[in-house]
C-alpha atoms as a PDB file:
ATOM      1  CA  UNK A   1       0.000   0.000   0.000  1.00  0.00           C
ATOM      2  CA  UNK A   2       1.165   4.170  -0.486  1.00  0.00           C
ATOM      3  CA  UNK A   3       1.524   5.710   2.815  1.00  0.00           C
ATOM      4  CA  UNK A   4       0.643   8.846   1.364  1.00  0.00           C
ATOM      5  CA  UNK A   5      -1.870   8.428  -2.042  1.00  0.00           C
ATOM      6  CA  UNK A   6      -2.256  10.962  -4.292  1.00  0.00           C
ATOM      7  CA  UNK A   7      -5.254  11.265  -7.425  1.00  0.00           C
ATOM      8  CA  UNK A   8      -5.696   8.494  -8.738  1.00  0.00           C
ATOM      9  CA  UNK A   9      -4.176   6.079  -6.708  1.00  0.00           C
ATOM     10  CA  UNK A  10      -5.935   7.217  -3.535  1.00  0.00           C
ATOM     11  CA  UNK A  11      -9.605   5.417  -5.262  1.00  0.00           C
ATOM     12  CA  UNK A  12      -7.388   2.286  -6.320  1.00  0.00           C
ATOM     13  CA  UNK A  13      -6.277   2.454  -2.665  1.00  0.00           C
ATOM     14  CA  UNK A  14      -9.528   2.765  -1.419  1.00  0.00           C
ATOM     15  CA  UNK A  15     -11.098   0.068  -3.630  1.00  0.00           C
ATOM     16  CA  UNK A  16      -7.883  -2.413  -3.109  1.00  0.00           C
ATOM     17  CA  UNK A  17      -8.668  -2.239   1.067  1.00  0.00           C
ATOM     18  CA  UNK A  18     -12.535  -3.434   0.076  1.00  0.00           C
ATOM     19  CA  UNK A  19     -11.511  -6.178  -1.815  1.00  0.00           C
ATOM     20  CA  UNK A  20      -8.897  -7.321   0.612  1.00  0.00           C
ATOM     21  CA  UNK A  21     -12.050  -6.824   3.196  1.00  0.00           C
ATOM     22  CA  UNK A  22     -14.495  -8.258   1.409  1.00  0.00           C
ATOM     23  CA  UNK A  23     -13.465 -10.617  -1.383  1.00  0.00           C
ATOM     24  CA  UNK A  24     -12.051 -14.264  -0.903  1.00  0.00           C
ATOM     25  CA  UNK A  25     -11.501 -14.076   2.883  1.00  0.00           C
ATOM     26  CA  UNK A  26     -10.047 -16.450   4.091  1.00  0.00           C
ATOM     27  CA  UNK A  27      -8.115 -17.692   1.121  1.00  0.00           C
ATOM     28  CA  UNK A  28      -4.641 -16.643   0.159  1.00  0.00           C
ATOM     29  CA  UNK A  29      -5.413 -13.756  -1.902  1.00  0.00           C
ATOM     30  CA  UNK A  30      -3.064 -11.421  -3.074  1.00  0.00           C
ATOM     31  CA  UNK A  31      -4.553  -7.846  -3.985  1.00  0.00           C
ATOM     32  CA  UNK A  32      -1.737  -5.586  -5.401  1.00  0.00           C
ATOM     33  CA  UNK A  33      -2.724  -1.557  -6.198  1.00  0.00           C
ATOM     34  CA  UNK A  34      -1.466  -0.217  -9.415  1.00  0.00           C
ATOM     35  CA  UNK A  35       0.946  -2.007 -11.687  1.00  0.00           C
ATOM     36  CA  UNK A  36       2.689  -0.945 -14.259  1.00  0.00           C
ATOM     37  CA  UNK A  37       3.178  -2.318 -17.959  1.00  0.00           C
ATOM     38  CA  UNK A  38       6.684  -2.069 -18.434  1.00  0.00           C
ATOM     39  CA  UNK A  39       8.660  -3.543 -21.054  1.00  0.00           C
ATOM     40  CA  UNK A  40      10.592  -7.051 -20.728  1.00  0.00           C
ATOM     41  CA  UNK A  41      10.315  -8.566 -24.336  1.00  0.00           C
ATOM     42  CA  UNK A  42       7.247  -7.670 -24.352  1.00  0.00           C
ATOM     43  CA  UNK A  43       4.431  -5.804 -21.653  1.00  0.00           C
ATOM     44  CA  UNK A  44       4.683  -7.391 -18.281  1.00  0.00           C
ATOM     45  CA  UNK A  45       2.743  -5.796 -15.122  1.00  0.00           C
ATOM     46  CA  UNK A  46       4.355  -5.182 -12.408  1.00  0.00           C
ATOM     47  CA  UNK A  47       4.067  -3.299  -8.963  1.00  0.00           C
ATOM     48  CA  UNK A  48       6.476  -0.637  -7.792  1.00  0.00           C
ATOM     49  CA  UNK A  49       8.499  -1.649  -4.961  1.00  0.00           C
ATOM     50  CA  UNK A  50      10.591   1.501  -3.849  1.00  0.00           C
ATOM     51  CA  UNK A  51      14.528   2.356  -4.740  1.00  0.00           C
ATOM     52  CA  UNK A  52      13.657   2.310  -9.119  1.00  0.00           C
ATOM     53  CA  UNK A  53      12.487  -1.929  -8.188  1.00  0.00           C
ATOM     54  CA  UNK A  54       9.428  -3.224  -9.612  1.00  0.00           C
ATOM     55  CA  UNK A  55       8.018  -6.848  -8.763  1.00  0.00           C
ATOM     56  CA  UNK A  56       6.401  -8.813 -11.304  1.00  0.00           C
ATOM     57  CA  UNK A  57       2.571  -9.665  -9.977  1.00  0.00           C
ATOM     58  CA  UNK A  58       2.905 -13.334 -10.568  1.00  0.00           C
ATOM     59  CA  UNK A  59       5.555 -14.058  -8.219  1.00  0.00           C
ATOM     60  CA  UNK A  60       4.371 -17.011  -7.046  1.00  0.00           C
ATOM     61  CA  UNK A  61       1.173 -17.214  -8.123  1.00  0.00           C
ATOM     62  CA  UNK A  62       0.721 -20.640  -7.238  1.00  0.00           C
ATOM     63  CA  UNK A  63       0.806 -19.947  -4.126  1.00  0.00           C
ATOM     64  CA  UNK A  64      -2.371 -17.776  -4.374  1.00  0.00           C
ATOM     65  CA  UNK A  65      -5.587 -18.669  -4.546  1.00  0.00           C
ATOM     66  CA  UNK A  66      -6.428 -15.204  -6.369  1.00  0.00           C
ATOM     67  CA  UNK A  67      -4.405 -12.446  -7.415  1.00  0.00           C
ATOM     68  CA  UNK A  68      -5.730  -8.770  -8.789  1.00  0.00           C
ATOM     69  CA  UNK A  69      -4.345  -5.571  -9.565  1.00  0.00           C
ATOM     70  CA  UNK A  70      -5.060  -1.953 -11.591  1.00  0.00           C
ATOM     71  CA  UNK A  71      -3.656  -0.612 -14.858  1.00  0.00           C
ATOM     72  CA  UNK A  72      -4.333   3.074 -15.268  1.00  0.00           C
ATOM     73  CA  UNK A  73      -4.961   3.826 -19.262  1.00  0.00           C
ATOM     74  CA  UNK A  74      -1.859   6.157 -20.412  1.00  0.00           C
ATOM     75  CA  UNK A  75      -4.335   9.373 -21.142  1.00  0.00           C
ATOM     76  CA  UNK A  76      -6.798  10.723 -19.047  1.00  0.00           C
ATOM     77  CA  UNK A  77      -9.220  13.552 -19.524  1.00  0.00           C
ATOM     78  CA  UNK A  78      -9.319  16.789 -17.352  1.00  0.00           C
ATOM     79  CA  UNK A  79     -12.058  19.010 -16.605  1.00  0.00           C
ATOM     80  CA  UNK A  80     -11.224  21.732 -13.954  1.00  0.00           C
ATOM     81  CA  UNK A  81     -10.984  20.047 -10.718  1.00  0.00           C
ATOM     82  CA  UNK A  82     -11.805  16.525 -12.016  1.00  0.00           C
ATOM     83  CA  UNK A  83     -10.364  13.585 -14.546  1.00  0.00           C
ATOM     84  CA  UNK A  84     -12.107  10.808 -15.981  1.00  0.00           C
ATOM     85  CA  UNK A  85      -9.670   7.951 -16.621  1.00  0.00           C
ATOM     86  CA  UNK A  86      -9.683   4.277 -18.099  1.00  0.00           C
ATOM     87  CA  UNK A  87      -8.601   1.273 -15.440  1.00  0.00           C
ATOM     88  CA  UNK A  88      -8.600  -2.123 -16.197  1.00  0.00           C
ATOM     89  CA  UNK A  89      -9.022  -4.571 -12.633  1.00  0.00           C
ATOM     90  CA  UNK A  90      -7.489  -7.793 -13.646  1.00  0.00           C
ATOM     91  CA  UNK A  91      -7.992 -10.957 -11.555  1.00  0.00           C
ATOM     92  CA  UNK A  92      -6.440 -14.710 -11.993  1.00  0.00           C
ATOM     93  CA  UNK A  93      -7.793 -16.964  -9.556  1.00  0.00           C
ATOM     94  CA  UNK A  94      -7.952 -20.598  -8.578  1.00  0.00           C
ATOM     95  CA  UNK A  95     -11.647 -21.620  -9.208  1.00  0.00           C
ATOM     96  CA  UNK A  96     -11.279 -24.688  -7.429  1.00  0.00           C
ATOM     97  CA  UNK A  97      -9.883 -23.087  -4.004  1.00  0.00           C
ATOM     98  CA  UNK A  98     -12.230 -20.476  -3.974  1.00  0.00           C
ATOM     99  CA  UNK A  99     -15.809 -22.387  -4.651  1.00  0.00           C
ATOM    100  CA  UNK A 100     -17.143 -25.813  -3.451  1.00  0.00           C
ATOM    101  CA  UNK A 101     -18.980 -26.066  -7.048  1.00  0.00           C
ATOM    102  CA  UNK A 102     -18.310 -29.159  -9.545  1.00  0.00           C
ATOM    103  CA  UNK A 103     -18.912 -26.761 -12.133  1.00  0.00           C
ATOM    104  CA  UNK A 104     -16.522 -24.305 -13.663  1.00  0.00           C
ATOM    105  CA  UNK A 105     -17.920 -21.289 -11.544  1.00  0.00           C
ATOM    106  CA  UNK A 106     -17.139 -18.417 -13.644  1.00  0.00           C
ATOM    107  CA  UNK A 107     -20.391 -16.633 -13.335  1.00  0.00           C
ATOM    108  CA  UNK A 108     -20.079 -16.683  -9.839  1.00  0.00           C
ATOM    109  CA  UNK A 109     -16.345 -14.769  -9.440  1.00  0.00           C
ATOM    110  CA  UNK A 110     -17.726 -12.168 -11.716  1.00  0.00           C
ATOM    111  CA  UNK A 111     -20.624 -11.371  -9.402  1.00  0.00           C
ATOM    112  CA  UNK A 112     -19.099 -11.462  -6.604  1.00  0.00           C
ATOM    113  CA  UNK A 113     -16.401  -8.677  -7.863  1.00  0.00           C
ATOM    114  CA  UNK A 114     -18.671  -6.851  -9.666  1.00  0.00           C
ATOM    115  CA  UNK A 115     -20.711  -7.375  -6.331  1.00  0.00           C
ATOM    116  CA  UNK A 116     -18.011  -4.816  -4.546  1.00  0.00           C
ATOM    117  CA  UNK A 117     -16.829  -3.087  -7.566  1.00  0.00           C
ATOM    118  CA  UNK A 118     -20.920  -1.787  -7.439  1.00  0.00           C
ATOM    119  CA  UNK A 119     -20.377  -0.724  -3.533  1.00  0.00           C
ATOM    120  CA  UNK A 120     -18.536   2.067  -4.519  1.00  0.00           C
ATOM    121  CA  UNK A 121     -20.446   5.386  -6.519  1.00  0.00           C
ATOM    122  CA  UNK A 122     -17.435   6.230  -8.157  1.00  0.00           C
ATOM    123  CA  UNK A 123     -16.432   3.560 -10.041  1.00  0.00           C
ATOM    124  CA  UNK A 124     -18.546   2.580 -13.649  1.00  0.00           C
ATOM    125  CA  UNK A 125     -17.787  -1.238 -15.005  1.00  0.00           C
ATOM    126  CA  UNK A 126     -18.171  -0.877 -18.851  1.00  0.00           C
ATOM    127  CA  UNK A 127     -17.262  -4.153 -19.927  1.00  0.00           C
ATOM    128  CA  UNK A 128     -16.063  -7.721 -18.760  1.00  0.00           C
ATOM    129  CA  UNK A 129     -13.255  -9.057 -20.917  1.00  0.00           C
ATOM    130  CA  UNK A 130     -12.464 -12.969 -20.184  1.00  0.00           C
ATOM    131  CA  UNK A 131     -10.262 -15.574 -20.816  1.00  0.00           C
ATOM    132  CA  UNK A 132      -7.150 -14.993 -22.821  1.00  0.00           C
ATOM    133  CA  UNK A 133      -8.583 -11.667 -24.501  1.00  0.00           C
ATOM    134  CA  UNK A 134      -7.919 -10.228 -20.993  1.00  0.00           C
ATOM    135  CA  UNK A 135      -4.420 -10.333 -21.208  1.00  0.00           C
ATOM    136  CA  UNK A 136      -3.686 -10.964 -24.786  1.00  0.00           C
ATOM    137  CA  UNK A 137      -1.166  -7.858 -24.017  1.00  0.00           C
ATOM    138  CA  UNK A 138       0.821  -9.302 -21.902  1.00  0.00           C
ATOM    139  CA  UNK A 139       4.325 -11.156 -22.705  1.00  0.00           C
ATOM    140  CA  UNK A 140       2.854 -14.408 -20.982  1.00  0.00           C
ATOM    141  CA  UNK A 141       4.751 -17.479 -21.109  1.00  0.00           C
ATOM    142  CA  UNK A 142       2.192 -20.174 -21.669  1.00  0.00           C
ATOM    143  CA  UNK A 143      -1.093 -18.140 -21.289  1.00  0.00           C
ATOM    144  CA  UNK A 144      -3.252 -21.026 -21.696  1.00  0.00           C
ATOM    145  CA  UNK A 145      -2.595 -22.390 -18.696  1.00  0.00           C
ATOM    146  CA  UNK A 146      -3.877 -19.362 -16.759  1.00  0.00           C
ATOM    147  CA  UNK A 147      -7.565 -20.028 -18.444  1.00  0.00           C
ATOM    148  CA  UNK A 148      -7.402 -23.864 -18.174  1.00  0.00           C
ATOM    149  CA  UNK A 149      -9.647 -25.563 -15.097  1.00  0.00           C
ATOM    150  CA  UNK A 150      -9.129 -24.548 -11.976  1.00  0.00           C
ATOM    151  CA  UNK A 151      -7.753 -21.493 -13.705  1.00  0.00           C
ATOM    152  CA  UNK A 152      -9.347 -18.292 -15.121  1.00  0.00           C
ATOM    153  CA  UNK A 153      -8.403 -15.001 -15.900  1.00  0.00           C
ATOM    154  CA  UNK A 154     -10.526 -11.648 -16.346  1.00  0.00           C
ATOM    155  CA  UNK A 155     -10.715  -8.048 -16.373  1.00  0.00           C
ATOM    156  CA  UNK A 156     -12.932  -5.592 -15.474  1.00  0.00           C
ATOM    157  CA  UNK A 157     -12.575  -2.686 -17.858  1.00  0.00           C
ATOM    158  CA  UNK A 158     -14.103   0.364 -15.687  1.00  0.00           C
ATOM    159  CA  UNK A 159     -14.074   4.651 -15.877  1.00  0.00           C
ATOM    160  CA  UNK A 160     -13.293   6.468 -13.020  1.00  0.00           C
ATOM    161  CA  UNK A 161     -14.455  10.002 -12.440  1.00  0.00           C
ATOM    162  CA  UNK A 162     -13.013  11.382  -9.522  1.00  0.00           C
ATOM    163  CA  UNK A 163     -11.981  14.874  -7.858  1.00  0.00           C
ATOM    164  CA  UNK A 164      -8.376  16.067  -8.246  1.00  0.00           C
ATOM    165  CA  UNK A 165      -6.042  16.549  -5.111  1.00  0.00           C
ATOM    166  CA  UNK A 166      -3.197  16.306  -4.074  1.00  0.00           C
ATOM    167  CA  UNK A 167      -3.460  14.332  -0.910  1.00  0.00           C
ATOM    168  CA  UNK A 168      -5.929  11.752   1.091  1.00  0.00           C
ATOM    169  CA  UNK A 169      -6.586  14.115   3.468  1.00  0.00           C
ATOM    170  CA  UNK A 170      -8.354  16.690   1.024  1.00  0.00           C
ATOM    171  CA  UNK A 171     -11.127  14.318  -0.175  1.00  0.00           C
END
């Protein structure tokens, strides 16, 4: 987590601490904030660690019975005191670990993101992208096998509207 959010990040922040609250407890779930796409043959996201290191957010994502994280579109609009950007919520979970159901329960990790995504009056899902589509950007060694049963991949393509400042403490 940033000690001290600014713009943006302070609503990723804010909707990163619900899902850690309120999605997959009690499973190993691993909720990063914003990552970056950076380049390493090819677009990888990864998290900022501090001291110019970034992590790459599948470290061990085996371990993890479902992962997420943020990517902030590179352009934003501005309007006076507000900006309207474009962030993607991607999630890779373990189906398996995370429901009791025979059945490949897709359906059901959608709702229950979109469940807490909803919560919030700022943010605005406009589309569910699945599958391998959802990270067809990504230099992913063997993508398939993050889409094969128990796994699944998916984003949450959303707009954010919020009010510009330049510190937690102002909103």
């Amino acid at each position: 987590m940033i000690t001290n959010p600014t713009g943006i990040d302070i609503y990723i922040q804010n909707l990163q601490t619900q899902f850690l609250a309120n999605l997959f407890t009690g499973k190993l779930y691993s909720s990063n904030g914003r990552a970056f796409l950076n380049e390493r043959n090819g677009l990888l996201p990864e998290v900022y660690l501090g001291s110019g290191e970034y992590g790459d957010v599948f470290t061990d994502d085996a371990h993890y019975d479902a992962i997420s994280f943020f990517v902030v579109s590179p352009s934003q609009e501005f309007d006076y005191q507000y900006s309207t950007a474009n962030v993607s919520i991607y999630f890779f979970v373990n189906l398996s670990t995370l429901f009791s159901y025979t059945h490949r329960a897709v359906e059901e990790v959608h709702l229950l993101v979109l469940k807490e995504i909803n919560k919030t009056n700022i943010w605005k899902v406009l589309r569910l992208v699945t599958s391998r589509d959802a990270i067809k950007d990504f230099a992913i060694s063997k993508p398939e096998l993050l889409d094969m049963q128990p796994y699944y991949c998916f984003k949450f393509e959303c707009s954010i509207n919020y009010k510009l400042s330049s510190h937690k403490s102002c909103i």
